[in-house]
PDB file of N, CA and C in Angstrom:
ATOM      1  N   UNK A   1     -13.107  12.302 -11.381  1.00  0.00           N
ATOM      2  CA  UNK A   1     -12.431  11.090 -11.797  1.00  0.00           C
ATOM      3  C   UNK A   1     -13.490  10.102 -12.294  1.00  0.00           C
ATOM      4  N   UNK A   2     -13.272   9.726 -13.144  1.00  0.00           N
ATOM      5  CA  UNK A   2     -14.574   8.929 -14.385  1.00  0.00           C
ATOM      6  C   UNK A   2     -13.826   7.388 -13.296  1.00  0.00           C
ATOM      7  N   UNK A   3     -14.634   6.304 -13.744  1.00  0.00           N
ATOM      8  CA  UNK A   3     -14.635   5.098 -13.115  1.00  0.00           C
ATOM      9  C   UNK A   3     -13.183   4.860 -14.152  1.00  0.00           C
ATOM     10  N   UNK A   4     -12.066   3.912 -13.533  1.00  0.00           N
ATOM     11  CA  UNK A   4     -11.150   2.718 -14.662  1.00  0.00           C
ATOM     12  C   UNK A   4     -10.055   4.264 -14.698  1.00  0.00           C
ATOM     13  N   UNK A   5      -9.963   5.244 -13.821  1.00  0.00           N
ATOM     14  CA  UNK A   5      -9.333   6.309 -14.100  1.00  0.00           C
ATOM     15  C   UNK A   5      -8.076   6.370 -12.617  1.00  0.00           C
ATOM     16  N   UNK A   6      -8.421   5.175 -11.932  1.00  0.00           N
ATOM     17  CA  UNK A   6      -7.816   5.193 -10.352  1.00  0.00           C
ATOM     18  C   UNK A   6      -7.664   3.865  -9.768  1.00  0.00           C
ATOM     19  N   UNK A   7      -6.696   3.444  -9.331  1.00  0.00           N
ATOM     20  CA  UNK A   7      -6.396   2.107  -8.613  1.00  0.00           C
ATOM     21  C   UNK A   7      -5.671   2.138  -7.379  1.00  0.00           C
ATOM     22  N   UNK A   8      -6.369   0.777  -7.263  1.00  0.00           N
ATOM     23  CA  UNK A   8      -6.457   0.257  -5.636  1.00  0.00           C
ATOM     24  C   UNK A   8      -5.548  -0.535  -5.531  1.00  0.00           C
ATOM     25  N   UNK A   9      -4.044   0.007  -4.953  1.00  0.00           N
ATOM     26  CA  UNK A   9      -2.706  -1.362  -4.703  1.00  0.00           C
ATOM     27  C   UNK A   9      -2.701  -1.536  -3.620  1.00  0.00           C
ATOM     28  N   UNK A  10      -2.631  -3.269  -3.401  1.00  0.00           N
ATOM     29  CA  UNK A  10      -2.533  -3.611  -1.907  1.00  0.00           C
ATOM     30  C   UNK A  10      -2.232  -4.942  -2.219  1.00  0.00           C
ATOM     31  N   UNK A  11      -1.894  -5.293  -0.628  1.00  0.00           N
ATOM     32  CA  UNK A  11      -1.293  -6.706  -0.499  1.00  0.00           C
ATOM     33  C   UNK A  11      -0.202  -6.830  -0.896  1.00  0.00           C
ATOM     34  N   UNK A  12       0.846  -6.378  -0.729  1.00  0.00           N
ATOM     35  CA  UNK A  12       2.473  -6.313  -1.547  1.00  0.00           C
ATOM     36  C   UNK A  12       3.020  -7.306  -0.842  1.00  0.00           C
ATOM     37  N   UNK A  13       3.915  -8.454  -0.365  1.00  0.00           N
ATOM     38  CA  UNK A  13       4.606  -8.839   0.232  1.00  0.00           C
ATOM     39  C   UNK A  13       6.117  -9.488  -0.655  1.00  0.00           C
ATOM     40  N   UNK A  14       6.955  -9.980   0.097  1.00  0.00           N
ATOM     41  CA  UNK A  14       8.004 -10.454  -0.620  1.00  0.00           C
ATOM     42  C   UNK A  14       8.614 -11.523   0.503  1.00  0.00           C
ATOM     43  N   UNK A  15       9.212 -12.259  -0.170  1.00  0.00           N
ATOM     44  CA  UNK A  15       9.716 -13.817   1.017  1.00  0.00           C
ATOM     45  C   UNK A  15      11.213 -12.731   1.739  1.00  0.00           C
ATOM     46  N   UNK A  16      11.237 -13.368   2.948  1.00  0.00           N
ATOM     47  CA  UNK A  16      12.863 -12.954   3.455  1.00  0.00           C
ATOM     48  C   UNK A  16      13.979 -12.907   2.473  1.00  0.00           C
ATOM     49  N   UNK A  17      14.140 -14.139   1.477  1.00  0.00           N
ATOM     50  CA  UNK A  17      15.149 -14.241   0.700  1.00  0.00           C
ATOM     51  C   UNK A  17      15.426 -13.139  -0.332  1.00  0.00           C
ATOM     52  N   UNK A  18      14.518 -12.402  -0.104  1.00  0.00           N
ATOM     53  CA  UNK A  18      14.824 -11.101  -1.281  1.00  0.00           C
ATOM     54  C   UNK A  18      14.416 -10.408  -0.747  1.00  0.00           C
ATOM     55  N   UNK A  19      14.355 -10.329   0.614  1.00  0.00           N
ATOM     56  CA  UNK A  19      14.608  -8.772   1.242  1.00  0.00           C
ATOM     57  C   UNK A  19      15.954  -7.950   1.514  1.00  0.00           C
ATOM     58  N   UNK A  20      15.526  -6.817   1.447  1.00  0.00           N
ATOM     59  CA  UNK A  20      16.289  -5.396   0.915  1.00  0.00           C
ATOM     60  C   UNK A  20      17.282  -5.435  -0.293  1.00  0.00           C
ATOM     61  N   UNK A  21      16.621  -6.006  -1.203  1.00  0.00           N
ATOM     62  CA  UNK A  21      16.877  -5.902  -2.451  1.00  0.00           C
ATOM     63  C   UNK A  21      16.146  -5.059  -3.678  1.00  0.00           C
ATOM     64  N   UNK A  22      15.115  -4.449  -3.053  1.00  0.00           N
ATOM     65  CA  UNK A  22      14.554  -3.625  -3.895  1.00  0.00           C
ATOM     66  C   UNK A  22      13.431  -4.010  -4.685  1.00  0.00           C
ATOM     67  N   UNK A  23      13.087  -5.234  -3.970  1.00  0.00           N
ATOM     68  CA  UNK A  23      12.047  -6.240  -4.937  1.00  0.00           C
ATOM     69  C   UNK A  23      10.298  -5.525  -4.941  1.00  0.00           C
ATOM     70  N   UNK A  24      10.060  -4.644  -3.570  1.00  0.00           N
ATOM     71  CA  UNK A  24       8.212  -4.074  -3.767  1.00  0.00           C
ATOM     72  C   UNK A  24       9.008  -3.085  -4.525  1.00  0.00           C
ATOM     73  N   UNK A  25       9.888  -2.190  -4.491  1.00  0.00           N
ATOM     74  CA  UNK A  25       9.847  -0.715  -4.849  1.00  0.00           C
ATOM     75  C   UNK A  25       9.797  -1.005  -6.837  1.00  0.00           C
ATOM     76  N   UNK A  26      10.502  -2.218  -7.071  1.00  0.00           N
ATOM     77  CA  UNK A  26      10.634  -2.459  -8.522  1.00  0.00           C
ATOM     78  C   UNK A  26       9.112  -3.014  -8.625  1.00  0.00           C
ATOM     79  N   UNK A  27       8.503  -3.516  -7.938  1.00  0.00           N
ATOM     80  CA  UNK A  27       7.168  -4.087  -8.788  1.00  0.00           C
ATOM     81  C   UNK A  27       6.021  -3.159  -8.883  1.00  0.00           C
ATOM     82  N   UNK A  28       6.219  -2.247  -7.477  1.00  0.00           N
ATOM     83  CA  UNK A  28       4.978  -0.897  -7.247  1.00  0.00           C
ATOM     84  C   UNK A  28       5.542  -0.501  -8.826  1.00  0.00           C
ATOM     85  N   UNK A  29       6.548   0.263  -8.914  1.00  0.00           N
ATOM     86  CA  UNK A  29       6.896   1.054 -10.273  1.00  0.00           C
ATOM     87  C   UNK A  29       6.917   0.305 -11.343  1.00  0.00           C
ATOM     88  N   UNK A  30       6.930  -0.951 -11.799  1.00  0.00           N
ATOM     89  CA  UNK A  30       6.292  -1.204 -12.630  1.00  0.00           C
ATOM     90  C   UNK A  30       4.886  -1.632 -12.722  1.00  0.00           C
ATOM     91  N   UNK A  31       3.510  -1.367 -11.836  1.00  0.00           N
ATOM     92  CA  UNK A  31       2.848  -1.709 -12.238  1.00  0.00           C
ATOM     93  C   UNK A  31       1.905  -0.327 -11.880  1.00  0.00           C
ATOM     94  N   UNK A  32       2.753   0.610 -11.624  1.00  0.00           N
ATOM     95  CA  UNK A  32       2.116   2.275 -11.632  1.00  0.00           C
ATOM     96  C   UNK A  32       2.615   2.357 -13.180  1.00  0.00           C
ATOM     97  N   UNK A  33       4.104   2.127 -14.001  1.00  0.00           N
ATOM     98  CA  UNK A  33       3.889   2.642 -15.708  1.00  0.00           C
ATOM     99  C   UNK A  33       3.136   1.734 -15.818  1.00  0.00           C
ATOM    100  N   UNK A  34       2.763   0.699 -16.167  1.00  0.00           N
ATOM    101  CA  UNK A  34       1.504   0.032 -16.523  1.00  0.00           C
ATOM    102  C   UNK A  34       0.334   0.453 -16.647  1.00  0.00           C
ATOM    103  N   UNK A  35      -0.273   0.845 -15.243  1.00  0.00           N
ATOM    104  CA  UNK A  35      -1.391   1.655 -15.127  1.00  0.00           C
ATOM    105  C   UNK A  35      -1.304   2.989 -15.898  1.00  0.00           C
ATOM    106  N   UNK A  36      -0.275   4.243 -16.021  1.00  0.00           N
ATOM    107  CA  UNK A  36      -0.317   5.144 -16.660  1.00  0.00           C
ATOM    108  C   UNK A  36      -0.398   4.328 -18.236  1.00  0.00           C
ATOM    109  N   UNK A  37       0.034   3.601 -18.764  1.00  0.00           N
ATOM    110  CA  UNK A  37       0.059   3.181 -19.757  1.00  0.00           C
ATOM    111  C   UNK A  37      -1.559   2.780 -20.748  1.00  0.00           C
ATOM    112  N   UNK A  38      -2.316   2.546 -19.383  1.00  0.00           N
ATOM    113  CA  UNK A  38      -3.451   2.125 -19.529  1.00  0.00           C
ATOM    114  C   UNK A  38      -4.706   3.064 -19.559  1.00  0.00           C
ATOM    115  N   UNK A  39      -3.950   4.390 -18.956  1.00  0.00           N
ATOM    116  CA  UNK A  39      -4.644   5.099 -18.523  1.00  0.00           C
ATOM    117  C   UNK A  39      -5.451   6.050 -17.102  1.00  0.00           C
ATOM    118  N   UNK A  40      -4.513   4.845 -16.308  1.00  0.00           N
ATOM    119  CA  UNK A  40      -4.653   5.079 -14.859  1.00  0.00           C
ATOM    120  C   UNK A  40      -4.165   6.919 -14.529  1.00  0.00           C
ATOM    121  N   UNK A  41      -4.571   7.503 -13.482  1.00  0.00           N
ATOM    122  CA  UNK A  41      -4.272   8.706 -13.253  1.00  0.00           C
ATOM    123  C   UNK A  41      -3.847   9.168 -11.944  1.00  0.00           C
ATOM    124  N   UNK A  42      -4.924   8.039 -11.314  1.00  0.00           N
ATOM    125  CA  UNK A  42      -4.566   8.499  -9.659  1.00  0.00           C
ATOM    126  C   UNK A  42      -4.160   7.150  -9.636  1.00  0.00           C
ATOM    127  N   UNK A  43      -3.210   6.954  -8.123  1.00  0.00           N
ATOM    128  CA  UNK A  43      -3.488   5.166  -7.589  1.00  0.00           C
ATOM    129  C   UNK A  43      -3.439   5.735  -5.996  1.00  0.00           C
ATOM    130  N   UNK A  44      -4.038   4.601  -5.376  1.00  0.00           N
ATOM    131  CA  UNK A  44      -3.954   5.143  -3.567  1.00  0.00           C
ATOM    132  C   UNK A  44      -3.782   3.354  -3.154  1.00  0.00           C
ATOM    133  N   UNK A  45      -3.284   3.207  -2.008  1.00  0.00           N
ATOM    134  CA  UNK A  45      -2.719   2.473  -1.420  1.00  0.00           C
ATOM    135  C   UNK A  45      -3.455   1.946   0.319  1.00  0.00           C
ATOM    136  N   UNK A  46      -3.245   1.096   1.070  1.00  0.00           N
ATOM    137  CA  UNK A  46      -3.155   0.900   2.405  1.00  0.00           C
ATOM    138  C   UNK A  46      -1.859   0.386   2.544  1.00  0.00           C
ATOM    139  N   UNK A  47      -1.293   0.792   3.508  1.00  0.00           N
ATOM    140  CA  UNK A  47       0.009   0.145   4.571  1.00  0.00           C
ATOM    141  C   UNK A  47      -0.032  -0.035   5.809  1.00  0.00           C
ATOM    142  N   UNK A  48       0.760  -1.450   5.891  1.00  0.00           N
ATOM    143  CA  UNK A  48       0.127  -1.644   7.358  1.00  0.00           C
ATOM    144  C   UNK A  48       1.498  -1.502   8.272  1.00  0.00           C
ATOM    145  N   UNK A  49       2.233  -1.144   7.305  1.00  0.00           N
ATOM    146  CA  UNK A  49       4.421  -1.317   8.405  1.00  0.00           C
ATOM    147  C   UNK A  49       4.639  -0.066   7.784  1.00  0.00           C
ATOM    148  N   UNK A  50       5.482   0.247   8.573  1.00  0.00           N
ATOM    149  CA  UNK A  50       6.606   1.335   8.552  1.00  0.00           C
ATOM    150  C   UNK A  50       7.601   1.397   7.286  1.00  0.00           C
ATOM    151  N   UNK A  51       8.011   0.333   6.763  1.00  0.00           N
ATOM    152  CA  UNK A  51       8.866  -0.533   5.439  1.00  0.00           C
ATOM    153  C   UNK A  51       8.048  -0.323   4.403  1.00  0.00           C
ATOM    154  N   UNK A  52       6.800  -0.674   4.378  1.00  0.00           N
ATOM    155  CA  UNK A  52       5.836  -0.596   2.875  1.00  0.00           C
ATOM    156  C   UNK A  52       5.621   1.002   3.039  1.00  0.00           C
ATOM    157  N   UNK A  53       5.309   1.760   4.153  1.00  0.00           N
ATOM    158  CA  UNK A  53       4.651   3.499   3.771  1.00  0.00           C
ATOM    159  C   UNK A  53       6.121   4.449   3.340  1.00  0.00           C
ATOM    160  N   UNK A  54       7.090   3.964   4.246  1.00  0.00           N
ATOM    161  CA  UNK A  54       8.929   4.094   3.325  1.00  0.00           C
ATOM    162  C   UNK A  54       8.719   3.816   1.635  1.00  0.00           C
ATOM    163  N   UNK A  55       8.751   2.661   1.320  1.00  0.00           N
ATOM    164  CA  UNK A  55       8.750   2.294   0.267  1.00  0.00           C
ATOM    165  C   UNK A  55       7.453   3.116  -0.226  1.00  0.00           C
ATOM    166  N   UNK A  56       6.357   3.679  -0.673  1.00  0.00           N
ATOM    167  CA  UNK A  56       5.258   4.453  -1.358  1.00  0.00           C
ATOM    168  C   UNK A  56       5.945   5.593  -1.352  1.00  0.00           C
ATOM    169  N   UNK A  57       6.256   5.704  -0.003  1.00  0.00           N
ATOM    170  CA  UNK A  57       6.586   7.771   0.329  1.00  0.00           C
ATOM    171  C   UNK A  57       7.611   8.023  -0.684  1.00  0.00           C
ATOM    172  N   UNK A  58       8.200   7.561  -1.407  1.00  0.00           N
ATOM    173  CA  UNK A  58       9.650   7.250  -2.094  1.00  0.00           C
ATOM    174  C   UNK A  58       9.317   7.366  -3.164  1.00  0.00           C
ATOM    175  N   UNK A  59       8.000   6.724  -3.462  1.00  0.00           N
ATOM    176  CA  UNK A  59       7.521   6.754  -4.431  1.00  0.00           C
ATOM    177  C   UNK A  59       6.471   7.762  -5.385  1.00  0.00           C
ATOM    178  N   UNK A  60       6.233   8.695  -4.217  1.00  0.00           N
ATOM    179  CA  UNK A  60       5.731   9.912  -4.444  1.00  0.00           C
ATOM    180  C   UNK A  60       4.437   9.621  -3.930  1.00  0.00           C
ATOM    181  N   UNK A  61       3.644   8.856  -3.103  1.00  0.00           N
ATOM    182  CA  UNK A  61       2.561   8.629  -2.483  1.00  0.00           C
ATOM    183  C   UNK A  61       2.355   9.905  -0.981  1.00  0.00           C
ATOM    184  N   UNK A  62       1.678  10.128  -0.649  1.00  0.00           N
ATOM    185  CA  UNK A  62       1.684  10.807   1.042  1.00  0.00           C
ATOM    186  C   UNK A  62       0.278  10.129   1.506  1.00  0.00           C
ATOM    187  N   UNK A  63      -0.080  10.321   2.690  1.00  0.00           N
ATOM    188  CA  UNK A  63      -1.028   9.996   3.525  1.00  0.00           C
ATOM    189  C   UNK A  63      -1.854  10.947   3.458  1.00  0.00           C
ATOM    190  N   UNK A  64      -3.169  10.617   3.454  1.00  0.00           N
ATOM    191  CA  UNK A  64      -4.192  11.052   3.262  1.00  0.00           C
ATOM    192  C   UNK A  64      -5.408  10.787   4.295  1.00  0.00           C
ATOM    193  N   UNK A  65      -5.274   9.984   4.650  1.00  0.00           N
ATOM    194  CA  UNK A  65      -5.688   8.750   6.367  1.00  0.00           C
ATOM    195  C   UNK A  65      -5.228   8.211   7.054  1.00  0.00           C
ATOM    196  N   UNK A  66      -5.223   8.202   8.110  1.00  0.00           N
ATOM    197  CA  UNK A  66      -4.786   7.446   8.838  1.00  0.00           C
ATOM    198  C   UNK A  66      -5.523   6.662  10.001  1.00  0.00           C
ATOM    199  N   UNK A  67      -5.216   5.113  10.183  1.00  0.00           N
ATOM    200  CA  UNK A  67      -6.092   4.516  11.356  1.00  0.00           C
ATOM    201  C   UNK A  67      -5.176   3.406  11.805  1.00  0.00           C
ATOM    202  N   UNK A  68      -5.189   3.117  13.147  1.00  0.00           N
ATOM    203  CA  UNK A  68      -4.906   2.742  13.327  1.00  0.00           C
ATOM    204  C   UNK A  68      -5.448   0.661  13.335  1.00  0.00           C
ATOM    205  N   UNK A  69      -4.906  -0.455  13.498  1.00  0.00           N
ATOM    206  CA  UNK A  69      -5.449  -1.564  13.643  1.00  0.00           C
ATOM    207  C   UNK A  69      -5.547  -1.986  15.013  1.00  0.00           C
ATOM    208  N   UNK A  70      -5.181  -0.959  15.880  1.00  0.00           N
ATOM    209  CA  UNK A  70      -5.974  -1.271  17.211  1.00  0.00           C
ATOM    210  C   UNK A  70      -6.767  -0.717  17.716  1.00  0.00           C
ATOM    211  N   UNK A  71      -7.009   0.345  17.469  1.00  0.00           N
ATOM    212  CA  UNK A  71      -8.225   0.927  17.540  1.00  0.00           C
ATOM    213  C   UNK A  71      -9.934   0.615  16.595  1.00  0.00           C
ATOM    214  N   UNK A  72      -9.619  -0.299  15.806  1.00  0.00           N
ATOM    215  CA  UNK A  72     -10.562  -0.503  14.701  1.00  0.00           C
ATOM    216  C   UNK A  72     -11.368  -1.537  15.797  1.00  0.00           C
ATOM    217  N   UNK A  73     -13.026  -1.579  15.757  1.00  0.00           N
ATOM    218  CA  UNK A  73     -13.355  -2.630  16.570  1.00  0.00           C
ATOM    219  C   UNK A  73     -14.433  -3.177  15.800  1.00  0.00           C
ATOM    220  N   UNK A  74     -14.561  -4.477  16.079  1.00  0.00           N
ATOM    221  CA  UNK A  74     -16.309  -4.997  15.484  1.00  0.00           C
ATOM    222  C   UNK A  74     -16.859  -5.965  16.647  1.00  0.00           C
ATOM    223  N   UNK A  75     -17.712  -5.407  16.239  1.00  0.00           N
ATOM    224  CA  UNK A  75     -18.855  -6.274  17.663  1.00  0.00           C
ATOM    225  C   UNK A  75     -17.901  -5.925  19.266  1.00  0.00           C
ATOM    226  N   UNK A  76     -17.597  -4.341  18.962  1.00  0.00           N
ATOM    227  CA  UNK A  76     -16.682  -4.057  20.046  1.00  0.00           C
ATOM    228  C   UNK A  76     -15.407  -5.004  20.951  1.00  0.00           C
ATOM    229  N   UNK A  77     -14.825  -5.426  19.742  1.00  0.00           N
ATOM    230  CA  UNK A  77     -13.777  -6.418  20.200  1.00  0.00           C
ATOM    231  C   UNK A  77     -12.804  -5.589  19.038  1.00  0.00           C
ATOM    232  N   UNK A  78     -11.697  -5.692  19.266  1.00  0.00           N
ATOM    233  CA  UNK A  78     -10.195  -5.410  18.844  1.00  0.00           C
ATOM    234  C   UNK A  78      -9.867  -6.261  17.825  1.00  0.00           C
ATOM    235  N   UNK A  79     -10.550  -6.814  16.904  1.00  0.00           N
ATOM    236  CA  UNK A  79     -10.287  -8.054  15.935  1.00  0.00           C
ATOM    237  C   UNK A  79      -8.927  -8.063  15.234  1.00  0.00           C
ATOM    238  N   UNK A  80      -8.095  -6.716  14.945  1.00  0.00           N
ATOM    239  CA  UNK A  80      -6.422  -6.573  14.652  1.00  0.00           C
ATOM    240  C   UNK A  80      -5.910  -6.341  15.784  1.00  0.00           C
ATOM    241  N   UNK A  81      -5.942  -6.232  16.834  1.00  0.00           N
ATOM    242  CA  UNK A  81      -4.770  -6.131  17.421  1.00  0.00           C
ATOM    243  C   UNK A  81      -3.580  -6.858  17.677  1.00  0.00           C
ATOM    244  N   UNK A  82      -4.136  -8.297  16.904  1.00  0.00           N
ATOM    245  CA  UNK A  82      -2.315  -8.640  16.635  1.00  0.00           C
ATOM    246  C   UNK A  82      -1.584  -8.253  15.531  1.00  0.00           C
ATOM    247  N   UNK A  83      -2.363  -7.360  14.747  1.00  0.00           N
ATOM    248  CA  UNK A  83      -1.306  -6.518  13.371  1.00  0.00           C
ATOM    249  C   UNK A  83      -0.746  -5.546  14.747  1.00  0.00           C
ATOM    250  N   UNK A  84       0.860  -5.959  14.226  1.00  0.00           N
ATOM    251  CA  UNK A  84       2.096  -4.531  14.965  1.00  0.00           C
ATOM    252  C   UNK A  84       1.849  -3.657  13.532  1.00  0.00           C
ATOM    253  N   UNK A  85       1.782  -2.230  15.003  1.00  0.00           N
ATOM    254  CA  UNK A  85       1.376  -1.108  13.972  1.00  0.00           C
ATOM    255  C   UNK A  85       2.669  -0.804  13.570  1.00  0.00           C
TER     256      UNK A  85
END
């Protein structure tokens, strides 16, 4: 994979008021044709809920890693463990 050939999506969110309306699954897919449009080939993702890895898996994404945010530590302290896994 040459560099400008693969992208990095993250940070998706949406307000309550337009939830379960279909609002990440319409913006992931339009900005994966975009990327094919551009040239993109691969794209890979992080998820941190159960709702966003639904919404990818749907999308034809699978897991490839997995970690958890309570197990992650720095300076041997738990610095996510208030992300619910």
């Amino acid at each position: 994979m040459r560099p400008g050939e693969r992208r990095h999506l993250f940070f998706l969110g949406v307000g309550d008021s337009v939830a379960g309306r279909g609002v990440p699954r319409h913006l992931i897919s339009t900005r994966l044709e975009h990327g094919t449009r551009k040239g993109y080939r691969l794209a890979v993702t992080e998820t941190t809920n159960k709702v966003s890895q639904d919404i990818f898996r749907k999308l034809g994404f699978f897991e490839r890693v997995w970690g958890s945010y309570l197990s992650h530590r720095f300076a041997r302290r738990a610095v996510f463990a208030s992300i619910a896994e």
